[in-house]
PDB file of N, CA and C in Angstrom:
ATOM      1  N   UNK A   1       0.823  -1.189   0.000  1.00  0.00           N
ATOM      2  CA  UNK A   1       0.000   0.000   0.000  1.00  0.00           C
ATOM      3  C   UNK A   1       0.871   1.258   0.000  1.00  0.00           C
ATOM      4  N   UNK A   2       2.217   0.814  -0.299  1.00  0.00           N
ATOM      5  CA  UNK A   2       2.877   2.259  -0.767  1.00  0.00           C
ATOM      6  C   UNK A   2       2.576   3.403  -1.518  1.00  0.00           C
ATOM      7  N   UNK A   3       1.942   3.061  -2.820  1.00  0.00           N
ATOM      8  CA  UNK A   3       1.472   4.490  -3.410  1.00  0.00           C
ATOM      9  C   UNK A   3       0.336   4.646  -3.009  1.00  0.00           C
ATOM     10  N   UNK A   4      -0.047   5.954  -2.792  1.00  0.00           N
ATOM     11  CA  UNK A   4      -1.377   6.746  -2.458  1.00  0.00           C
ATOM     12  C   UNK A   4      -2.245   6.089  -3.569  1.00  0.00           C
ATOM     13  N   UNK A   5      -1.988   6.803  -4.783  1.00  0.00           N
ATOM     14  CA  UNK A   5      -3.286   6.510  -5.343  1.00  0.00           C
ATOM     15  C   UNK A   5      -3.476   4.909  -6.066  1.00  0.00           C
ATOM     16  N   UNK A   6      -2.754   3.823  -5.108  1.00  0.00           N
ATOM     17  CA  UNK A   6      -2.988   2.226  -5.838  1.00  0.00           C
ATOM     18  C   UNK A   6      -3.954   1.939  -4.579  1.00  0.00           C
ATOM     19  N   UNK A   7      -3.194   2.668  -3.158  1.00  0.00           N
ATOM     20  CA  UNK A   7      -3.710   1.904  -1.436  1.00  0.00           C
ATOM     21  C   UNK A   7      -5.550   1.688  -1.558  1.00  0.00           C
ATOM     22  N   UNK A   8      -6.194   2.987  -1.199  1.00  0.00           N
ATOM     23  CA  UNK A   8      -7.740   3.148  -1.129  1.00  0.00           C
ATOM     24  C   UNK A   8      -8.144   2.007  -2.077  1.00  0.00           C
ATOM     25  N   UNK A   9      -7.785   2.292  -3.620  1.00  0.00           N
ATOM     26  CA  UNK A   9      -8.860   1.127  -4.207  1.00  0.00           C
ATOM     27  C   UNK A   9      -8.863  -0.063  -4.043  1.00  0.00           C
ATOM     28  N   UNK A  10      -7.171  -0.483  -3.469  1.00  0.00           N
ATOM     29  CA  UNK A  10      -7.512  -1.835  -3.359  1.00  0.00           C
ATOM     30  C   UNK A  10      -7.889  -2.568  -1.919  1.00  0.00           C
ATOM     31  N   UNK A  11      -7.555  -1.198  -0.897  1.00  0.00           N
ATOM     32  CA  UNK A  11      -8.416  -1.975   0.375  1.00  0.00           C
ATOM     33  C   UNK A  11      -9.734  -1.936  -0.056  1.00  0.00           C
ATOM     34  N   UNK A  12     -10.097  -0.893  -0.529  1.00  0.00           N
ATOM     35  CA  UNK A  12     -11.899  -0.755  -0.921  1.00  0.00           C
ATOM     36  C   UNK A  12     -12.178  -2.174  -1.749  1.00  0.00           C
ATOM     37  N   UNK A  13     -11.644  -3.022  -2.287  1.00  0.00           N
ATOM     38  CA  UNK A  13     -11.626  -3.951  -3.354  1.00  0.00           C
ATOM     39  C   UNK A  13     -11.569  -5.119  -2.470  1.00  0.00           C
ATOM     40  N   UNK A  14     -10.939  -5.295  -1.359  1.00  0.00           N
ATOM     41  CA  UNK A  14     -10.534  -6.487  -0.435  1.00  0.00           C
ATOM     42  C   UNK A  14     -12.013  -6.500   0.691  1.00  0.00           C
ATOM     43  N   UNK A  15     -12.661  -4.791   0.960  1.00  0.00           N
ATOM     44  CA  UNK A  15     -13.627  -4.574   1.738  1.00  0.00           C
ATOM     45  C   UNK A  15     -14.921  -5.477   1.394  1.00  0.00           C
ATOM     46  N   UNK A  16     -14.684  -4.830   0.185  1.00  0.00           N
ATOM     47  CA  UNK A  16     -16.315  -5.323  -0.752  1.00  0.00           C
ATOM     48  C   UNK A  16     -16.342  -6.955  -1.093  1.00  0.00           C
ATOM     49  N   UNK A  17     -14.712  -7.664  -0.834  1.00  0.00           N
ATOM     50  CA  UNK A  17     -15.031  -8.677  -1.597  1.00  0.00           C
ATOM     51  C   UNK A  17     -14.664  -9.155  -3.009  1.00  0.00           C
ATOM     52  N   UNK A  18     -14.367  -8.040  -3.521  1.00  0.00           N
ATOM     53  CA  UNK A  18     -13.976  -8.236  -4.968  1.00  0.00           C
ATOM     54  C   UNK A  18     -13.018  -8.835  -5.146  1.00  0.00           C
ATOM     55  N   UNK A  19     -11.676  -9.017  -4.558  1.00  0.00           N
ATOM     56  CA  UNK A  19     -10.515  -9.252  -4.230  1.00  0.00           C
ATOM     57  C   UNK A  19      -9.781  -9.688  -3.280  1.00  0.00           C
ATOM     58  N   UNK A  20      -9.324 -11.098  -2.822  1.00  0.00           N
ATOM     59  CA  UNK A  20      -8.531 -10.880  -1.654  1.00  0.00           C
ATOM     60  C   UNK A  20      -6.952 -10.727  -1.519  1.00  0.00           C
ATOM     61  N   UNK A  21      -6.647 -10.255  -0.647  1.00  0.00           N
ATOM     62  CA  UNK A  21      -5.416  -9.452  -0.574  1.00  0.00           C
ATOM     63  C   UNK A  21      -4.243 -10.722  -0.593  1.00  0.00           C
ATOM     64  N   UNK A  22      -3.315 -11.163  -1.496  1.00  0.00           N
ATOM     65  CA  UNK A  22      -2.135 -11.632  -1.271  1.00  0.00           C
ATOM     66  C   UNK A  22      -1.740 -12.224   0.330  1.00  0.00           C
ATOM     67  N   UNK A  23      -1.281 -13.140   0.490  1.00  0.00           N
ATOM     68  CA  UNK A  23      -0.803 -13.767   1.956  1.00  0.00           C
ATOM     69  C   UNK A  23       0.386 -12.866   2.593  1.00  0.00           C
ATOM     70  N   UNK A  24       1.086 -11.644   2.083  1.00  0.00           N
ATOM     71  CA  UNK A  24       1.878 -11.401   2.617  1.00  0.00           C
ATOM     72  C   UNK A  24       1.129  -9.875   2.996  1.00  0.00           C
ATOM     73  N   UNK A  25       0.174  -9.271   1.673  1.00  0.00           N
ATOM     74  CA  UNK A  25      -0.483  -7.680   2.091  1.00  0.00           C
ATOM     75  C   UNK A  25      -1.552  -8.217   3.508  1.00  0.00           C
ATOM     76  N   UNK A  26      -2.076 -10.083   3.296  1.00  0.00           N
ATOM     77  CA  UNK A  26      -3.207  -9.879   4.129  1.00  0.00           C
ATOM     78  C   UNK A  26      -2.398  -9.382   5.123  1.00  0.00           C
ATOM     79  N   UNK A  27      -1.375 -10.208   5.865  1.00  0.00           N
ATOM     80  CA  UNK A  27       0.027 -10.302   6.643  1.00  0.00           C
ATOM     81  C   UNK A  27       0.621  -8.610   7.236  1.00  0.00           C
ATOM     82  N   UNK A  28       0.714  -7.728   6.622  1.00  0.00           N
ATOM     83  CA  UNK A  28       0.577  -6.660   6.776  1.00  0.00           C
ATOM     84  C   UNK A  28      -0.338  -5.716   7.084  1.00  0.00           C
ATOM     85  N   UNK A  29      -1.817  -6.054   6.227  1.00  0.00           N
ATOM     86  CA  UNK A  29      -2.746  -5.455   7.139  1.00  0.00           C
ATOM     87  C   UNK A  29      -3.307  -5.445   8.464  1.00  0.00           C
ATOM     88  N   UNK A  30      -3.305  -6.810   8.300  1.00  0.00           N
ATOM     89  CA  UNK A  30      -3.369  -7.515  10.044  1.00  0.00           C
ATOM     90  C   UNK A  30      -2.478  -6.871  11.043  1.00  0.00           C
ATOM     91  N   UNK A  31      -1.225  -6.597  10.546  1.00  0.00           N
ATOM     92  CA  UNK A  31      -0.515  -6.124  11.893  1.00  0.00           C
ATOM     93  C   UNK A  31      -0.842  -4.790  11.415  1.00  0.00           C
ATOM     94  N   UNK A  32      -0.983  -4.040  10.573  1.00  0.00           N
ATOM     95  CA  UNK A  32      -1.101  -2.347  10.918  1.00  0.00           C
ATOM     96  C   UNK A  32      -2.265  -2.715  11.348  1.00  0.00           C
ATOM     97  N   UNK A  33      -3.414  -3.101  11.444  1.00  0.00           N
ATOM     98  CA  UNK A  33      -4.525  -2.823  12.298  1.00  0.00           C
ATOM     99  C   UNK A  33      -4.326  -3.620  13.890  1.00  0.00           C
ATOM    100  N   UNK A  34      -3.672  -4.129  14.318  1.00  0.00           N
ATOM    101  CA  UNK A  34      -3.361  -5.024  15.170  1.00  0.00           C
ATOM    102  C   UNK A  34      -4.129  -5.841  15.928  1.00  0.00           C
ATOM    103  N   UNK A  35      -4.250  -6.624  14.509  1.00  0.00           N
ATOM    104  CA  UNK A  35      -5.057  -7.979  14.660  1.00  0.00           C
ATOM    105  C   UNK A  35      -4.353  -8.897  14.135  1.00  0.00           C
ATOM    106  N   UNK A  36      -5.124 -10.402  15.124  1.00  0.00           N
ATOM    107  CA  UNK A  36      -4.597 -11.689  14.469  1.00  0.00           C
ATOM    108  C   UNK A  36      -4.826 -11.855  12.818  1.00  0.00           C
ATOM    109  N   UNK A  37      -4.219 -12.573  12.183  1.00  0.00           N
ATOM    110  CA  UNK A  37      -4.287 -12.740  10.495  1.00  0.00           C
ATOM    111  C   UNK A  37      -5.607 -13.563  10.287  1.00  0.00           C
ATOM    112  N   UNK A  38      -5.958 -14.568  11.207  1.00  0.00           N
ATOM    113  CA  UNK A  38      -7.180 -15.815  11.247  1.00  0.00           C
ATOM    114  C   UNK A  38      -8.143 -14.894  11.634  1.00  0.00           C
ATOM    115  N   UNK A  39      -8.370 -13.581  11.931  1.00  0.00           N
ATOM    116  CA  UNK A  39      -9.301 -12.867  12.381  1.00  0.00           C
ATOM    117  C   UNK A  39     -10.289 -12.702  10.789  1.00  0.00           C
ATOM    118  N   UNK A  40      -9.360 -11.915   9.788  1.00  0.00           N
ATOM    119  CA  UNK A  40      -9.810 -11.951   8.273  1.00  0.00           C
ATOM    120  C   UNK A  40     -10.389 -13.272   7.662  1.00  0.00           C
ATOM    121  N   UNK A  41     -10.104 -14.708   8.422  1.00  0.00           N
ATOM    122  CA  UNK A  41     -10.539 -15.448   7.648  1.00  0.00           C
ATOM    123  C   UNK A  41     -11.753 -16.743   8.481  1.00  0.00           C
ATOM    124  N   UNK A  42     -12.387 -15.504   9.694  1.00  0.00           N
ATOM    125  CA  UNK A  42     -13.073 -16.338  10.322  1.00  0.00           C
ATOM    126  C   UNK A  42     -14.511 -16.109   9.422  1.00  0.00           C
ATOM    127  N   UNK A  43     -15.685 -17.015   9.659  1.00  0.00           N
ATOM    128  CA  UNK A  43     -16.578 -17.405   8.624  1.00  0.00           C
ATOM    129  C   UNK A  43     -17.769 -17.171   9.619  1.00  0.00           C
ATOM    130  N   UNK A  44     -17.725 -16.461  10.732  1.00  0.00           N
ATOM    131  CA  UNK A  44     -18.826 -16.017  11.121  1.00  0.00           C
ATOM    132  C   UNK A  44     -18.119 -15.345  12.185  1.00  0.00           C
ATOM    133  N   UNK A  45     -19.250 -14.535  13.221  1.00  0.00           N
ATOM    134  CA  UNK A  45     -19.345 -13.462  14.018  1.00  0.00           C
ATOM    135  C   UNK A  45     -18.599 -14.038  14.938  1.00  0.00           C
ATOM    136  N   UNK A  46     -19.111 -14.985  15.497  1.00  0.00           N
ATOM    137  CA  UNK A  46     -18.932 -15.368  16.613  1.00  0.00           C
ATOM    138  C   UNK A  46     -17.489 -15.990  16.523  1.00  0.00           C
ATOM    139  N   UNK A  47     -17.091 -16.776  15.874  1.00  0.00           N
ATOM    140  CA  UNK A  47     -15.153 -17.170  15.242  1.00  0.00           C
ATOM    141  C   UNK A  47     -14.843 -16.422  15.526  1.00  0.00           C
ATOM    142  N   UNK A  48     -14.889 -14.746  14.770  1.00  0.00           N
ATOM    143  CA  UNK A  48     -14.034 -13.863  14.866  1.00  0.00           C
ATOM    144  C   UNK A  48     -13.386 -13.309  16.227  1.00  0.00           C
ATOM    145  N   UNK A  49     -14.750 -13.273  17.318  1.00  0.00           N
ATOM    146  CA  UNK A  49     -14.933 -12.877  18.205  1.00  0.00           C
ATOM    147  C   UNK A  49     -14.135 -13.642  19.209  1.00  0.00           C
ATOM    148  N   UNK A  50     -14.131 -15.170  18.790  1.00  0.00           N
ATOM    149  CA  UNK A  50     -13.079 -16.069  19.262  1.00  0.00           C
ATOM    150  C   UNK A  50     -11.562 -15.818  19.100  1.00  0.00           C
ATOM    151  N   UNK A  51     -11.590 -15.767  17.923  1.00  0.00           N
ATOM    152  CA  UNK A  51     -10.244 -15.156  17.385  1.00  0.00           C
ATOM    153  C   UNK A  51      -9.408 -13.950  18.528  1.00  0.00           C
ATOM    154  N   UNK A  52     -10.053 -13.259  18.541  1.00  0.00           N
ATOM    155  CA  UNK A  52      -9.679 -11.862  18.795  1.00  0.00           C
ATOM    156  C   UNK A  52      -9.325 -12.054  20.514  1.00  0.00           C
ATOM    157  N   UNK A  53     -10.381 -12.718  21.324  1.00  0.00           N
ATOM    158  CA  UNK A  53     -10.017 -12.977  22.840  1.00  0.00           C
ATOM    159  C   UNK A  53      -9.141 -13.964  23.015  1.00  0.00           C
ATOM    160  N   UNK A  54      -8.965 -14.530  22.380  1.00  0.00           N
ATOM    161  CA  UNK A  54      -8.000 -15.606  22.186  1.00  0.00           C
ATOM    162  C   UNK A  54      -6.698 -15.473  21.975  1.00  0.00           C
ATOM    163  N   UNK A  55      -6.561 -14.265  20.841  1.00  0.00           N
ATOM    164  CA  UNK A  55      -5.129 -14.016  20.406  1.00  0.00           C
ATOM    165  C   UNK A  55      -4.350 -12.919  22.054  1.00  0.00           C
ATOM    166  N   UNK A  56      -5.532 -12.561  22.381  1.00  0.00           N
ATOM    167  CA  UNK A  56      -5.006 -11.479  23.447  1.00  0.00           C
ATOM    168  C   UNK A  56      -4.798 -12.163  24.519  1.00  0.00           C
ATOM    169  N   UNK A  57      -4.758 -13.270  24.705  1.00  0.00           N
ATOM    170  CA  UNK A  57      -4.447 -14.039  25.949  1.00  0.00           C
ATOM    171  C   UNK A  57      -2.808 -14.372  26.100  1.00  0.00           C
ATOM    172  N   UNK A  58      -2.227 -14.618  26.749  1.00  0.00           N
ATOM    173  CA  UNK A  58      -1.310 -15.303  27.249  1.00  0.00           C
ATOM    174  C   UNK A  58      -1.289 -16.603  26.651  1.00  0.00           C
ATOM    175  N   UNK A  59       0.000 -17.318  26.140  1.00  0.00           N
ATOM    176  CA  UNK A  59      -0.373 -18.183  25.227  1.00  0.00           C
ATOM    177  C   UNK A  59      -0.393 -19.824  26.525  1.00  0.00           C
ATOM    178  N   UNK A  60      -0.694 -19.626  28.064  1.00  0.00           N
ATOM    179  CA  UNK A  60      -1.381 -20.986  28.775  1.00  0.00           C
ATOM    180  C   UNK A  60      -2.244 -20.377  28.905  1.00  0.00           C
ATOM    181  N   UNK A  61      -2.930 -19.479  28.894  1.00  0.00           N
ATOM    182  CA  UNK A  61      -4.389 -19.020  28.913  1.00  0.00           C
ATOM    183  C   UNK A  61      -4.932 -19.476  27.588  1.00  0.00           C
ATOM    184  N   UNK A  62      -4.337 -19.456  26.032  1.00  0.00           N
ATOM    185  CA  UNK A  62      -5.058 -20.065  24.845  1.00  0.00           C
ATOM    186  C   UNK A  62      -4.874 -21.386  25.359  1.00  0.00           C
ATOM    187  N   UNK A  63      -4.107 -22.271  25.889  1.00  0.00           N
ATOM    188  CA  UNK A  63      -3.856 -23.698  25.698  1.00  0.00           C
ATOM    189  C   UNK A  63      -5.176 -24.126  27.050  1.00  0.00           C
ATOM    190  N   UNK A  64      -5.667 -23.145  27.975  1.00  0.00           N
ATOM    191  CA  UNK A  64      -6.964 -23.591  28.376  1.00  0.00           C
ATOM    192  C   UNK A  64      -7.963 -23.363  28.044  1.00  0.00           C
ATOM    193  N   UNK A  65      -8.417 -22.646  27.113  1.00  0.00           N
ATOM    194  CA  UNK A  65      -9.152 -21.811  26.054  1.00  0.00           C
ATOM    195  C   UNK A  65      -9.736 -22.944  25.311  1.00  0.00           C
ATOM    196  N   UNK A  66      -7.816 -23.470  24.362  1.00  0.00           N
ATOM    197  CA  UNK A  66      -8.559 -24.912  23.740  1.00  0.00           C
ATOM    198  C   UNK A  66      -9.342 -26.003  24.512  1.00  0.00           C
ATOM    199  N   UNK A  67      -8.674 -26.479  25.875  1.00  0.00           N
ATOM    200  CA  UNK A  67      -9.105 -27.130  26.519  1.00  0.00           C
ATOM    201  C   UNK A  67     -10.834 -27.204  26.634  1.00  0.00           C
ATOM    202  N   UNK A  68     -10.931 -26.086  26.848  1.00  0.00           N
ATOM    203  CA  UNK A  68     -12.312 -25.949  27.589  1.00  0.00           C
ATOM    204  C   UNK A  68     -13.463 -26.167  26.458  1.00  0.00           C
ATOM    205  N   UNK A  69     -13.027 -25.336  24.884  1.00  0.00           N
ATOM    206  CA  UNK A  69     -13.392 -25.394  24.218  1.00  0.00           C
ATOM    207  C   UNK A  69     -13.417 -26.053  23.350  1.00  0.00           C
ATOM    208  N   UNK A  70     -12.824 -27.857  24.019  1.00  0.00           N
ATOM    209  CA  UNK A  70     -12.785 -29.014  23.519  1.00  0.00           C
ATOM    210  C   UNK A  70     -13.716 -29.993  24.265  1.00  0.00           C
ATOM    211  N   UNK A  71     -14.272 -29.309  25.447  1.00  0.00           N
ATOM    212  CA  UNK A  71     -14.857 -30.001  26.140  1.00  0.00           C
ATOM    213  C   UNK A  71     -16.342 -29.317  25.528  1.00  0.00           C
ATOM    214  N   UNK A  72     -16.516 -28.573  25.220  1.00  0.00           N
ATOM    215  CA  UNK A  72     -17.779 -27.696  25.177  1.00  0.00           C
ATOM    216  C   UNK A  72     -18.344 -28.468  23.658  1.00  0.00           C
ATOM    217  N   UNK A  73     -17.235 -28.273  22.992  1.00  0.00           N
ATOM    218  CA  UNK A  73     -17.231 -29.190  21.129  1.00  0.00           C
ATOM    219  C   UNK A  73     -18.260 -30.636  21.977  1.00  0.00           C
ATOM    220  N   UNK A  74     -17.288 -31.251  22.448  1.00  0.00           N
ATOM    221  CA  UNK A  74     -18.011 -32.915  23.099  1.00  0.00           C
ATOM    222  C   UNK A  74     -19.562 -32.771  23.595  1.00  0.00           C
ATOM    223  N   UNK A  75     -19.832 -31.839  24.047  1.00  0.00           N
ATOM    224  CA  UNK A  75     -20.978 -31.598  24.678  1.00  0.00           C
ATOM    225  C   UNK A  75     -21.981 -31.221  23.675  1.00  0.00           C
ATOM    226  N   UNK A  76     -21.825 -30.594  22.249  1.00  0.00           N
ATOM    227  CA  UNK A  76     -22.541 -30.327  21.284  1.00  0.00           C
ATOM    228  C   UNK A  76     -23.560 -31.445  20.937  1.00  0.00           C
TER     229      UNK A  76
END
């Protein structure tokens, strides 16, 4: 997203859908907005939402996260 006038159209292009962004621009957008990368490629609300409390944890706080949320899967 170095030049000005290439950046806007093609986030606007990745927004709408038209386009998805390369593995290394997704990779970059993710950290200038400072978010996880799996955040862009969760498939509903509630994933994302997973995503996001998840990445902000302490990584034995994710490894009980999975836990719990392996027990909760069984219970479905």
């Amino acid at each position: 997203m170095d030049e000005q006038n290439t950046g806007a159209p093609r986030i606007s292009r990745y927004e709408t859908g038209l386009h998805d962004p390369d593995p290394k621009t997704a990779e970059a957008i993710a950290k200038a907005l400072g978010l996880p990368l799996a955040y862009f490629y969760a498939t509903s609300d509630p994933l994302a939402e997973i995503i996001l409390l998840v990445a902000k944890m302490p990584e034995d706080r994710q490894r009980e996260a999975v836990t719990a949320l392996k027990a909760i899967a069984g219970k479905a």
